[in-house]
C-alpha atoms as a PDB file:
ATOM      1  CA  UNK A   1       0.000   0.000   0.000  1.00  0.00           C
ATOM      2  CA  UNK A   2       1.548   3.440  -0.707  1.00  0.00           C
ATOM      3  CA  UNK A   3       2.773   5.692   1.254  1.00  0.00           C
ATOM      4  CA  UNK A   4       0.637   8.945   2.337  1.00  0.00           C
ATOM      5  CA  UNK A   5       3.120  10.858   4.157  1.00  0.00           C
ATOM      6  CA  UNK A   6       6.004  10.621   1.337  1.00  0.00           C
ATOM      7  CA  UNK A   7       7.635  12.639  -0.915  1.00  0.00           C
ATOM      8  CA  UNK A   8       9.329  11.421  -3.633  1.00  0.00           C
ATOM      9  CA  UNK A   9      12.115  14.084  -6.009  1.00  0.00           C
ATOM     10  CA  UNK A  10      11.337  12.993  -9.979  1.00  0.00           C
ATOM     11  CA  UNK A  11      12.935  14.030 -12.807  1.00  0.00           C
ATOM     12  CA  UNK A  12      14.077  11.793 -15.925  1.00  0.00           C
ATOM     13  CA  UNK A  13      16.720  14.038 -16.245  1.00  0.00           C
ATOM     14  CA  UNK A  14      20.023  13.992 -14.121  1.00  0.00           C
ATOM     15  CA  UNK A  15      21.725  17.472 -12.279  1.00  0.00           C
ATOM     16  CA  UNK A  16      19.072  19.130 -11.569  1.00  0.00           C
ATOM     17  CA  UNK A  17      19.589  19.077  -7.692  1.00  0.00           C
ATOM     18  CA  UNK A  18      16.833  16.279  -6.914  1.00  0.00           C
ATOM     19  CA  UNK A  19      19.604  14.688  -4.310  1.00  0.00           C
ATOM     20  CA  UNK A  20      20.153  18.172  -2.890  1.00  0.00           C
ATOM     21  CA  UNK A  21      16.993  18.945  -2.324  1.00  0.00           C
ATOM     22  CA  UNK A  22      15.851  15.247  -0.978  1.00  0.00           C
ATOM     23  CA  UNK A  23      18.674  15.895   1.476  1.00  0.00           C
ATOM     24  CA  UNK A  24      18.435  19.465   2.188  1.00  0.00           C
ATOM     25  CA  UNK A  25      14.260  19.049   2.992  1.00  0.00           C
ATOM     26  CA  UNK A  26      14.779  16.298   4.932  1.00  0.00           C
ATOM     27  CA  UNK A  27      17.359  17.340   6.936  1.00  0.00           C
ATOM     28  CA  UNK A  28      15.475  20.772   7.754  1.00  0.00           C
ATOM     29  CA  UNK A  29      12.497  19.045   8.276  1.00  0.00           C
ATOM     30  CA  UNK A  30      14.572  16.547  10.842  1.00  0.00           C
ATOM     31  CA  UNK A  31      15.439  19.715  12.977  1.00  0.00           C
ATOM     32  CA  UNK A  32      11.408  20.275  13.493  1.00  0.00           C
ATOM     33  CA  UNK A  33      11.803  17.105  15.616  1.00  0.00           C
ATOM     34  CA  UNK A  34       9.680  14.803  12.997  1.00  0.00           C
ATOM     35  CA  UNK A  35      11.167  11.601  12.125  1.00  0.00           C
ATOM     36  CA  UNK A  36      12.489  11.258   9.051  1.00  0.00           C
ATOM     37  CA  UNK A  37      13.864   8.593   6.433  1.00  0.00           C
ATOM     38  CA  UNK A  38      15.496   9.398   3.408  1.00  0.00           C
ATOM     39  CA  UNK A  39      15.668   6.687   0.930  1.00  0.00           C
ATOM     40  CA  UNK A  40      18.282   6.801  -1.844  1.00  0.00           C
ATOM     41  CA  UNK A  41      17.547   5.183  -5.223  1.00  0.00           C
ATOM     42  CA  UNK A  42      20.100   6.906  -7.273  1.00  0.00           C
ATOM     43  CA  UNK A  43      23.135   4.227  -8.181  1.00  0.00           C
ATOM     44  CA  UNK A  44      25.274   7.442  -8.084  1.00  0.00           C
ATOM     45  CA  UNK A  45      24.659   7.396  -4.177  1.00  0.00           C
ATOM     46  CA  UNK A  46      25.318  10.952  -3.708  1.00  0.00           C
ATOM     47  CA  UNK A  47      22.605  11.324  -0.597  1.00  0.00           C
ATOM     48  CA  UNK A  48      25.634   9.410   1.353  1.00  0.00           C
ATOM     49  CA  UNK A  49      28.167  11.975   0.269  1.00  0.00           C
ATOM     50  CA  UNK A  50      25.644  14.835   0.649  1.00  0.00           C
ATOM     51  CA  UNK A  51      24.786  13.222   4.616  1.00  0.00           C
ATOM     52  CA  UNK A  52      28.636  12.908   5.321  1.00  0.00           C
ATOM     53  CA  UNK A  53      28.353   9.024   5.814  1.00  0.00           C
ATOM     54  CA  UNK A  54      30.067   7.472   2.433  1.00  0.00           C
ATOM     55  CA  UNK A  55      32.208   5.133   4.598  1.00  0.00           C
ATOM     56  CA  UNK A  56      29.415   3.723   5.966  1.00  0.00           C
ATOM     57  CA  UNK A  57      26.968   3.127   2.996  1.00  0.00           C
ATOM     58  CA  UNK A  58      26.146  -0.015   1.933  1.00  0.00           C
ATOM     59  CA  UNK A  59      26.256   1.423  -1.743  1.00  0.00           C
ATOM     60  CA  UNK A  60      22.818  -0.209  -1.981  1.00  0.00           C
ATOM     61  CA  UNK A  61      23.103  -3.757  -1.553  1.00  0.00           C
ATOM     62  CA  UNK A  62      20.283  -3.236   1.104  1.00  0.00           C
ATOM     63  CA  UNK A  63      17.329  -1.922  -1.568  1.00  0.00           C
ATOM     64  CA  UNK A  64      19.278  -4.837  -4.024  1.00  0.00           C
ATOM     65  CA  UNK A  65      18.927  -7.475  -2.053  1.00  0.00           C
ATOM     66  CA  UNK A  66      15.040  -6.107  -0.870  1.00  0.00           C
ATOM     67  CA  UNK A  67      14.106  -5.776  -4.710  1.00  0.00           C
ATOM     68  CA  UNK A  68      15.308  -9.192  -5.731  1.00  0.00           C
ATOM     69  CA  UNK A  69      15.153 -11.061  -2.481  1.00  0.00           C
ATOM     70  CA  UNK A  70      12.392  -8.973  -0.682  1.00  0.00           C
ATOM     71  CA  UNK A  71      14.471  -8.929   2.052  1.00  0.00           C
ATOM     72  CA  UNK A  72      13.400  -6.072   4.806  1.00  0.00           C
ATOM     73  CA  UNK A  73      15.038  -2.511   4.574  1.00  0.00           C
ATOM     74  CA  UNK A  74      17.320  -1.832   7.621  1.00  0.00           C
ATOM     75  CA  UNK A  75      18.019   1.781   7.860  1.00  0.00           C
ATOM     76  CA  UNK A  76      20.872   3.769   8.780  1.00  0.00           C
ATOM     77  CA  UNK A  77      19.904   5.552  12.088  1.00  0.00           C
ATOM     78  CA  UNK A  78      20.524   8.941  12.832  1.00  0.00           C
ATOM     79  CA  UNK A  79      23.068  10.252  10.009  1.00  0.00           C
ATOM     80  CA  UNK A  80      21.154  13.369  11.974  1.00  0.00           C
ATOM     81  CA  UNK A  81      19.097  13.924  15.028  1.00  0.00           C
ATOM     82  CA  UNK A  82      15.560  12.282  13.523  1.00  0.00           C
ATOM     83  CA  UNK A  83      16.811  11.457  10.100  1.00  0.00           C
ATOM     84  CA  UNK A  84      17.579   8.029   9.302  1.00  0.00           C
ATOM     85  CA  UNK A  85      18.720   6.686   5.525  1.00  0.00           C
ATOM     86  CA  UNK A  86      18.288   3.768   3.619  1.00  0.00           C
ATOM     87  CA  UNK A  87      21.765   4.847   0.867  1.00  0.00           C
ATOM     88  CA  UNK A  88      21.588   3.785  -2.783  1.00  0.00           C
ATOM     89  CA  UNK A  89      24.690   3.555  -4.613  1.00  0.00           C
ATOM     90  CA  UNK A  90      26.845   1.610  -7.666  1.00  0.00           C
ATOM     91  CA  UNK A  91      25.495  -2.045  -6.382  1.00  0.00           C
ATOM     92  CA  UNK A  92      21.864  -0.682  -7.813  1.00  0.00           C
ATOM     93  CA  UNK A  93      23.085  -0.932 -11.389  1.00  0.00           C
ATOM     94  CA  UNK A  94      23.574  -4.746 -10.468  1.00  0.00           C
ATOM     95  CA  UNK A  95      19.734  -4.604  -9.758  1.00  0.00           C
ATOM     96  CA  UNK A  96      18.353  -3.182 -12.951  1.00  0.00           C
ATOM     97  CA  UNK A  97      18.253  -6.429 -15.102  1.00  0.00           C
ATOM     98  CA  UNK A  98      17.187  -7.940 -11.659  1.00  0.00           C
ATOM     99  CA  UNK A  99      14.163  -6.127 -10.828  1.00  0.00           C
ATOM    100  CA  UNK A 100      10.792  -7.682 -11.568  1.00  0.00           C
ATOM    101  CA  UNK A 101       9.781  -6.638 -14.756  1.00  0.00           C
ATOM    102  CA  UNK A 102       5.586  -6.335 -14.147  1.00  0.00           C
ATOM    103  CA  UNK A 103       6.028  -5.515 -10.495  1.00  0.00           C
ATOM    104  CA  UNK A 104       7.190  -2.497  -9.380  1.00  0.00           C
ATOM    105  CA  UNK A 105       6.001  -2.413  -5.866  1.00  0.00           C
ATOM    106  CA  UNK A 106       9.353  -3.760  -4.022  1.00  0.00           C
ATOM    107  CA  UNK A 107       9.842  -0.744  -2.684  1.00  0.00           C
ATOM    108  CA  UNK A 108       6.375  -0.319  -1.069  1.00  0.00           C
ATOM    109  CA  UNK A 109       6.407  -3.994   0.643  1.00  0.00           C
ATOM    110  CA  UNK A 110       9.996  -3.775   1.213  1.00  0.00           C
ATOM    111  CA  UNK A 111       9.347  -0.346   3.574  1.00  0.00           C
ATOM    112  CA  UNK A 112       5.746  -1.812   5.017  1.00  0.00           C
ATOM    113  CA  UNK A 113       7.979  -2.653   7.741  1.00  0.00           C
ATOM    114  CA  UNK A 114       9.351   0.555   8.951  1.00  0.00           C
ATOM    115  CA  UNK A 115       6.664   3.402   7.443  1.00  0.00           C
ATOM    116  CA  UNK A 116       5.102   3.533  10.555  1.00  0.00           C
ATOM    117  CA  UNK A 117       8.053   4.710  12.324  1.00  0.00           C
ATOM    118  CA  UNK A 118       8.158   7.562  10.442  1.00  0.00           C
ATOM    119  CA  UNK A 119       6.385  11.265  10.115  1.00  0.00           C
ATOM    120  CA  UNK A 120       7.946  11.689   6.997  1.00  0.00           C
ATOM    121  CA  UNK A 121       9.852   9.711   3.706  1.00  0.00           C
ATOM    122  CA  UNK A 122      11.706  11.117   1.046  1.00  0.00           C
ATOM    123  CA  UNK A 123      12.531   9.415  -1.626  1.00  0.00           C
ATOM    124  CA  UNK A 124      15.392  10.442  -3.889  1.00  0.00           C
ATOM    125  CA  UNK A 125      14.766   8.565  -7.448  1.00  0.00           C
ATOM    126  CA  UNK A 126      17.400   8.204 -10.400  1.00  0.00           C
ATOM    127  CA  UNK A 127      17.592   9.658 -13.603  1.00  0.00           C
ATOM    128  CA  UNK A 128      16.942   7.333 -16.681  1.00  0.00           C
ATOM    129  CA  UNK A 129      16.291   4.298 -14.857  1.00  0.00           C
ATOM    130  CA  UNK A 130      12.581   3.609 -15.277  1.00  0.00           C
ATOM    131  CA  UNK A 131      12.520   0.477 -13.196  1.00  0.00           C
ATOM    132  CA  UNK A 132      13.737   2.070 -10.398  1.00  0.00           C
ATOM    133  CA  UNK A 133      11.673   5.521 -10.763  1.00  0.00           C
ATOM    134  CA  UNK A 134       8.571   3.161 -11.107  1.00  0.00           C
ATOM    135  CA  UNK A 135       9.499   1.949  -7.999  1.00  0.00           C
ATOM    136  CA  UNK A 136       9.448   5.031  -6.159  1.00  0.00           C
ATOM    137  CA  UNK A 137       6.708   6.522  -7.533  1.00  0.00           C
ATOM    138  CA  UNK A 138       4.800   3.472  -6.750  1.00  0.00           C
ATOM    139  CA  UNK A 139       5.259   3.914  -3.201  1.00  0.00           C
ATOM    140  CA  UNK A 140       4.768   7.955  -3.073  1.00  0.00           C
ATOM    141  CA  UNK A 141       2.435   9.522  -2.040  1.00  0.00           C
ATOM    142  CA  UNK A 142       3.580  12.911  -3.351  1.00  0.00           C
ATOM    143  CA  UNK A 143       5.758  13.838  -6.158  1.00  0.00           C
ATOM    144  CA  UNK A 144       8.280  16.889  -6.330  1.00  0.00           C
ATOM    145  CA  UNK A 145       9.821  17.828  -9.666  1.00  0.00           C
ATOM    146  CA  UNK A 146      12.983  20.194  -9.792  1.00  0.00           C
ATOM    147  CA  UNK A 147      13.635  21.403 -13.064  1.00  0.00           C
ATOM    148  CA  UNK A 148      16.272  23.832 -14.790  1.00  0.00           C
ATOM    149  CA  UNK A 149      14.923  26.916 -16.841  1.00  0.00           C
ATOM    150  CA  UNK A 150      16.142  25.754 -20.068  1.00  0.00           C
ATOM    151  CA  UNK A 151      13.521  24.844 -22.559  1.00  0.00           C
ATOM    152  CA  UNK A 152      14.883  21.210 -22.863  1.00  0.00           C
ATOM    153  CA  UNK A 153      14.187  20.746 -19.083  1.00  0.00           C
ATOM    154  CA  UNK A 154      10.920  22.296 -19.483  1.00  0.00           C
ATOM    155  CA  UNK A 155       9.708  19.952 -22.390  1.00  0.00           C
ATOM    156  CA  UNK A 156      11.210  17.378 -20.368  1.00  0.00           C
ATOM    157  CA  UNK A 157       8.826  17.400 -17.808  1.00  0.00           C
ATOM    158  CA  UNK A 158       5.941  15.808 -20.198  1.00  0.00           C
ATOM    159  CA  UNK A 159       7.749  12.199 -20.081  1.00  0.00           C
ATOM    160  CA  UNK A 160       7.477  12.696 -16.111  1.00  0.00           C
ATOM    161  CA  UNK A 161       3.570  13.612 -16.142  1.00  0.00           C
ATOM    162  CA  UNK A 162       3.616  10.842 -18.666  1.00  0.00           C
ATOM    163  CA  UNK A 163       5.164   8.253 -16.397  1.00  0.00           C
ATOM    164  CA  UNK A 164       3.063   9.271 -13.176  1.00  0.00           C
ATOM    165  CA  UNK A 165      -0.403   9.074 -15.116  1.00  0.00           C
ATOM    166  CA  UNK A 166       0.630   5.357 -16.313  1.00  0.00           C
ATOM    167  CA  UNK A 167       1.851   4.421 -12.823  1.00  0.00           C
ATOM    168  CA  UNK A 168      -1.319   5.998 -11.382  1.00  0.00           C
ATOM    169  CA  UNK A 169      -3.838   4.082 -13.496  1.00  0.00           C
ATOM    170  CA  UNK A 170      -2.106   0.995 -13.181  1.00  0.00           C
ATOM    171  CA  UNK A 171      -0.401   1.272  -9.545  1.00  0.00           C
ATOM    172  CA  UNK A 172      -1.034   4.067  -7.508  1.00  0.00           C
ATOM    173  CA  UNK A 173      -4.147   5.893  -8.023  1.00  0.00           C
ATOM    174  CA  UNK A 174      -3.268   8.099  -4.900  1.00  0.00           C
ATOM    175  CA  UNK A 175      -0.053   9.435  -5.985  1.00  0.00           C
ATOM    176  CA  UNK A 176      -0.280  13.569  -6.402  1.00  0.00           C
ATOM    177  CA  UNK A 177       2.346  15.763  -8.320  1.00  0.00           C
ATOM    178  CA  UNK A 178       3.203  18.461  -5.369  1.00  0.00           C
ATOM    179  CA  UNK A 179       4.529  21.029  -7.488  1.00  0.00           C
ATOM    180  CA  UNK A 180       7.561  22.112  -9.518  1.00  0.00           C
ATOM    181  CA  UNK A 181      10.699  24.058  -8.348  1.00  0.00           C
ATOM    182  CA  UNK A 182      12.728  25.611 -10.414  1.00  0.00           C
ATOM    183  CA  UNK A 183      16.846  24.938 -10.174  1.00  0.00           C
ATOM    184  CA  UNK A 184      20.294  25.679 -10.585  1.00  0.00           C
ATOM    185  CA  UNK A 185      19.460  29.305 -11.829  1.00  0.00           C
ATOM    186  CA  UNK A 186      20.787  33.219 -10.040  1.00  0.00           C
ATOM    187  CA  UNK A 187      18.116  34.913  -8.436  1.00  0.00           C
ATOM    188  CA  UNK A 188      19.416  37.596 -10.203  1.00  0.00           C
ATOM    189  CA  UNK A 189      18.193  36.270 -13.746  1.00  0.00           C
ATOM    190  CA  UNK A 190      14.153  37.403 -13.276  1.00  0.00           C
ATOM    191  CA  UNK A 191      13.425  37.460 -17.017  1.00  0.00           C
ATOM    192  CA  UNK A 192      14.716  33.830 -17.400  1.00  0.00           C
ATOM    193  CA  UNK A 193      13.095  32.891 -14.232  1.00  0.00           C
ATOM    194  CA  UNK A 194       9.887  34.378 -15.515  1.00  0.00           C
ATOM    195  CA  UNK A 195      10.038  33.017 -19.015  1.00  0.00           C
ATOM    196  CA  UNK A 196      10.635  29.229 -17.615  1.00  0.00           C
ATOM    197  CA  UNK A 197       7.173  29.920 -15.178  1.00  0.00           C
ATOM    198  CA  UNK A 198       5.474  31.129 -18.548  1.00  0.00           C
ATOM    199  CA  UNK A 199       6.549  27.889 -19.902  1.00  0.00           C
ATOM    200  CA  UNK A 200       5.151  25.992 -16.929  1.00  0.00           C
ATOM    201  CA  UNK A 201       1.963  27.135 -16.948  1.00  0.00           C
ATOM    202  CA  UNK A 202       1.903  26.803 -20.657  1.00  0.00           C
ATOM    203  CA  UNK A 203       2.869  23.115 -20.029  1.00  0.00           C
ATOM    204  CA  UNK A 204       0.747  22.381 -17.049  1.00  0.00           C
ATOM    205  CA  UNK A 205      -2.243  23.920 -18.003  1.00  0.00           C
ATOM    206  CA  UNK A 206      -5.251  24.400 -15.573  1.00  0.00           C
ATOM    207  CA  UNK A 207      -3.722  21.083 -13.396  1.00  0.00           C
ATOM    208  CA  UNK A 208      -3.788  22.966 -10.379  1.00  0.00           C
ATOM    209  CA  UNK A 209       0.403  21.536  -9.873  1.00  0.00           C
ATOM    210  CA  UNK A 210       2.097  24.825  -7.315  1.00  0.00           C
ATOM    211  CA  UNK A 211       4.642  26.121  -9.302  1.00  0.00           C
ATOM    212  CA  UNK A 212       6.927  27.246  -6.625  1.00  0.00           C
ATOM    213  CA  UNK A 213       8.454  31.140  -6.069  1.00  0.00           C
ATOM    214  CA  UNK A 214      11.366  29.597  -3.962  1.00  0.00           C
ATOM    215  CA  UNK A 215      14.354  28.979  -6.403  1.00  0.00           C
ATOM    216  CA  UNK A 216      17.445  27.068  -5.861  1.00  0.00           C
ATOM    217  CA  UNK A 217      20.348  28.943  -6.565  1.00  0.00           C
ATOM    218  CA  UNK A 218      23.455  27.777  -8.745  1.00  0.00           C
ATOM    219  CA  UNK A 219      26.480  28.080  -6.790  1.00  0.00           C
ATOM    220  CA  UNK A 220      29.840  25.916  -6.696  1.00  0.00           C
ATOM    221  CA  UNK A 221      31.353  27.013  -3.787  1.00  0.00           C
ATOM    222  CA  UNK A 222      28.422  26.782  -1.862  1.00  0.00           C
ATOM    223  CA  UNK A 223      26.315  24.161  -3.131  1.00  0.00           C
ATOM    224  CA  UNK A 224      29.211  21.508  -4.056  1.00  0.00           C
ATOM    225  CA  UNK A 225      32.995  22.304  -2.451  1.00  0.00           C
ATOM    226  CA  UNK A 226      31.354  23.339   1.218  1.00  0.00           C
ATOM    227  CA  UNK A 227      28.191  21.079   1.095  1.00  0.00           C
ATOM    228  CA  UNK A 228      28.472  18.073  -0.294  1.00  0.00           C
ATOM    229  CA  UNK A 229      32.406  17.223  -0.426  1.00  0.00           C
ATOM    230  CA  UNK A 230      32.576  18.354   3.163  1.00  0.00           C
ATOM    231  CA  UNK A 231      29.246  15.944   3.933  1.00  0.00           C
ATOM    232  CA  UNK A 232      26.986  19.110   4.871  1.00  0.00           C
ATOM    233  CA  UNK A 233      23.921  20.556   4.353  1.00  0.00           C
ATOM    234  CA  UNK A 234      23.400  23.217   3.465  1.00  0.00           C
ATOM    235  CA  UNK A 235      21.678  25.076   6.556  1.00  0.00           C
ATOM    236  CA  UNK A 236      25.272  23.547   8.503  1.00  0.00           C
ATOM    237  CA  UNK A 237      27.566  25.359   5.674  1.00  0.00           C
ATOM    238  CA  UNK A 238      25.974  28.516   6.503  1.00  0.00           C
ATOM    239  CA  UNK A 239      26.817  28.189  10.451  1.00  0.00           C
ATOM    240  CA  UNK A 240      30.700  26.920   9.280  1.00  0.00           C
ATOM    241  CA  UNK A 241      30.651  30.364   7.028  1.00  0.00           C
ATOM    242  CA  UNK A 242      29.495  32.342   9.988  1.00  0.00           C
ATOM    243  CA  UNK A 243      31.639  31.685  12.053  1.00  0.00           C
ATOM    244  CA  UNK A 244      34.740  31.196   9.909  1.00  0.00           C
ATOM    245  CA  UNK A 245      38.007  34.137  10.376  1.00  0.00           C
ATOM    246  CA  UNK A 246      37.717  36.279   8.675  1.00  0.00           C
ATOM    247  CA  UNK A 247      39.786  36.784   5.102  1.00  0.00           C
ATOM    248  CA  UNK A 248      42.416  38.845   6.554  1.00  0.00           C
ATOM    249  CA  UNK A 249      43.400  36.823   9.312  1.00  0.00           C
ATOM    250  CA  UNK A 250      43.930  34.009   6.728  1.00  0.00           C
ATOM    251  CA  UNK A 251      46.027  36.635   4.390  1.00  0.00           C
ATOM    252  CA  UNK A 252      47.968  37.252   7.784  1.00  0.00           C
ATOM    253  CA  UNK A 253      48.062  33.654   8.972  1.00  0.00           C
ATOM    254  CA  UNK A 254      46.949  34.929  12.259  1.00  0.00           C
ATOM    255  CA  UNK A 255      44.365  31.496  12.477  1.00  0.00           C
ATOM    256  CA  UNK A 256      44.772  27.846  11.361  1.00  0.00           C
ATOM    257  CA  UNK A 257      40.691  28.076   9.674  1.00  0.00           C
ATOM    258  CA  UNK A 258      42.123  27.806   6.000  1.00  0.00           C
ATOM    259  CA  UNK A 259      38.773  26.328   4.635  1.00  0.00           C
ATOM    260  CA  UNK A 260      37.685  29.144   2.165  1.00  0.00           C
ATOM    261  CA  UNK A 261      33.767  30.151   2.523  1.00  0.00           C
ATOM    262  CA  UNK A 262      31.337  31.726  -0.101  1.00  0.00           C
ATOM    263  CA  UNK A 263      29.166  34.219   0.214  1.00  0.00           C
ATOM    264  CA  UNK A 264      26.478  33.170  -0.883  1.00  0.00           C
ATOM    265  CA  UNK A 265      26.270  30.379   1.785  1.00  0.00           C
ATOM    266  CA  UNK A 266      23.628  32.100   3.509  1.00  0.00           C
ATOM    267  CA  UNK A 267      21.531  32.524   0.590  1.00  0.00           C
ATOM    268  CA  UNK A 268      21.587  29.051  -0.484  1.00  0.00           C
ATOM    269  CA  UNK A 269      20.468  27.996   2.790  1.00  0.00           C
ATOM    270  CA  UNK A 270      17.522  30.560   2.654  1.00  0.00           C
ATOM    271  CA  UNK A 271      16.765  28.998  -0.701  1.00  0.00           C
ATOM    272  CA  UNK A 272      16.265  25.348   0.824  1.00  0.00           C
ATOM    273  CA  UNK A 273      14.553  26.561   3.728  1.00  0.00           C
ATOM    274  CA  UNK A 274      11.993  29.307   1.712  1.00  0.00           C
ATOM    275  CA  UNK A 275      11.683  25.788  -0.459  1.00  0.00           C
ATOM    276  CA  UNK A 276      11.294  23.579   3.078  1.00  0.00           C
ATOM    277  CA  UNK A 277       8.542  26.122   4.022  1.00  0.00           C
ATOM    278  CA  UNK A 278       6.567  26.017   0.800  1.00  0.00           C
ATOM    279  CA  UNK A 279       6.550  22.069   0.172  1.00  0.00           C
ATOM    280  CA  UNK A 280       5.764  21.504   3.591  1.00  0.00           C
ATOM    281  CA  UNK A 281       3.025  23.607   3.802  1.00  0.00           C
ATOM    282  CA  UNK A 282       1.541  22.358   0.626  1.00  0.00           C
ATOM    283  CA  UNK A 283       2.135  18.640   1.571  1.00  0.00           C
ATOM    284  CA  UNK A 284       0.270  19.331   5.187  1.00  0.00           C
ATOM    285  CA  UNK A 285      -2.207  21.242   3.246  1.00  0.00           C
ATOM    286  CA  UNK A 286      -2.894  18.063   0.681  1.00  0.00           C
ATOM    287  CA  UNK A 287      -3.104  15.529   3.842  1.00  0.00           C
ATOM    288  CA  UNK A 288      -5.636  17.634   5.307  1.00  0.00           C
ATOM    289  CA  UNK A 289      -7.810  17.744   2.098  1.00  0.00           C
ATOM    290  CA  UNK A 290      -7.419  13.680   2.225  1.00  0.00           C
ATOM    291  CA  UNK A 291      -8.583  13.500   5.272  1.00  0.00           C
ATOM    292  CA  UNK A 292     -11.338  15.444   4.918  1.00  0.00           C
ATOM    293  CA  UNK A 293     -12.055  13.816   1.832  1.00  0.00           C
ATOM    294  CA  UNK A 294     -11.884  10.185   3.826  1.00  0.00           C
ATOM    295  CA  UNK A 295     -14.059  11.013   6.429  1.00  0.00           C
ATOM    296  CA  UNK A 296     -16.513  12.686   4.416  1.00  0.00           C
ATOM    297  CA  UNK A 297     -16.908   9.568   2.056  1.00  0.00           C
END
């Protein structure tokens, strides 16, 4: 049976922050004392790297052996306060010939298990791997889609409606697309940022799917070289930024804090958390109109 209270990041396309995001959402929502479990399907396993706990992934052989074997998930507990994982990683390309090919609800018996233990699941799904983005979005309850502005992403997003609508008539009637964020674009840029919401709405048409205001902000320093190769998020980089010497003490070598920071590490963690706030508050809002829905017949 799906899962109501899940989230799942979608997108046939790869780099367009769907990790970051899964990561970065969970681990805010984590610090708001729910429980949380984030649930890597990506074969590139970057949620480990991204959660600071490569050396003790798995590299998937858990959700490997659970889709062929239907062996129960065992997560990782507390990679954060309230956040627990269940990594993906390279031994997930072993599963793709593996995987049942007219079944793919693994996932959702393989987590029956442990749901209940948790407010919250995120689900961070691969790009180009059908099998296992069927899988995901056979368990979700909710769908998020990051896209980049470009047109290509934009068109993109058809094959993704596409793929939900087959997987809802045939699998998961409940499953909902939450809404769209847009990626991986300066803040600065308002006429592209306007032109690729144009597009959107062109696209989605009167399907009621939130197009979000909260963009996530391209930045390397930031969003790469002090987040994810350090293992932080990105709320984290932002306290290591605040409190790092500042650049002239470094020039002067009057401290041993060589790590450089960016700038625009508070920013990016604004981004996540404006984005946090807004999916969040849709997602509670969606549960509520289910529930009224279910007790109303």
């Amino acid at each position: 049976m799906p899962i109501e209270r899940s989230i799942m990041l979608f997108n046939g396309k790869g780099g367009v922050a769907k990790t970051s995001i899964a990561a970065n959402l969970s681990g805010l929502v984590a610090l708001g004392d729910w429980r949380v479990l984030v649930v890597d399907l990506d074969k590139q396993g970057n949620m480990a790297r991204d959660l600071g706990c490569m050396e003790a992934s798995d590299d998937g052989e858990g959700l490997l052996r659970a889709a062929i074997s239907g062996v129960p998930l065992t997560p990782m507990k507390n990679v954060r306060p309230s956040l627990d994982f269940i990594p993906g990683g390279p031994k997930l390309r072993e599963a793709v010939d593996l995987l049942p090919k007219d079944d793919p609800t693994w996932l959702d018996r393989s987590l029956a298990d442990v749901a209940d233990d948790y407010d919250l699941i995120v689900i961070d799904s691969p790009p180009g791997i059908w099998q296992l983005q069927d899988a995901g979005a056979c368990v979700a309850g909710f769908v998020l889609i990051p896209t980049k502005v470009d047109d290509a992403s934009i068109d993109g997003l058809a094959e993704v409606v596409d793929e939900l609508t087959m997987i809802r008539e045939k699998y998961n009637p409940s499953v909902e697309i939450l809404g769209v964020v847009l990626t991986l674009v300066a803040s600065r840029y308002v006429r592209v940022i306007a032109q690729a919401r144009a597009r959107l709405d062109n696209l989605l048409g009167d399907s009621g799917v939130t197009i979000y205001a909260p963009v996530i902000r391209d930045t390397v320093v930031a969003g790469i070289e002090g987040t994810r190769n350090k293992g932080r998020l990105a709320h984290e980089y932002e306290q290591v930024a605040a409190n790092a010497a500042p650049w002239w003490k470094r020039l002067r070598k009057e401290t041993t804090d060589d790590e450089p920071v960016s700038t625009a590490a508070g920013g990016l963690a604004q981004d996540y958390q404006d984005l946090t706030d807004a999916v969040m508050g849709e997602f509670l809002k969606r549960l509520q109109r289910r529930s009224e829905l279910t007790r109303h017949g």
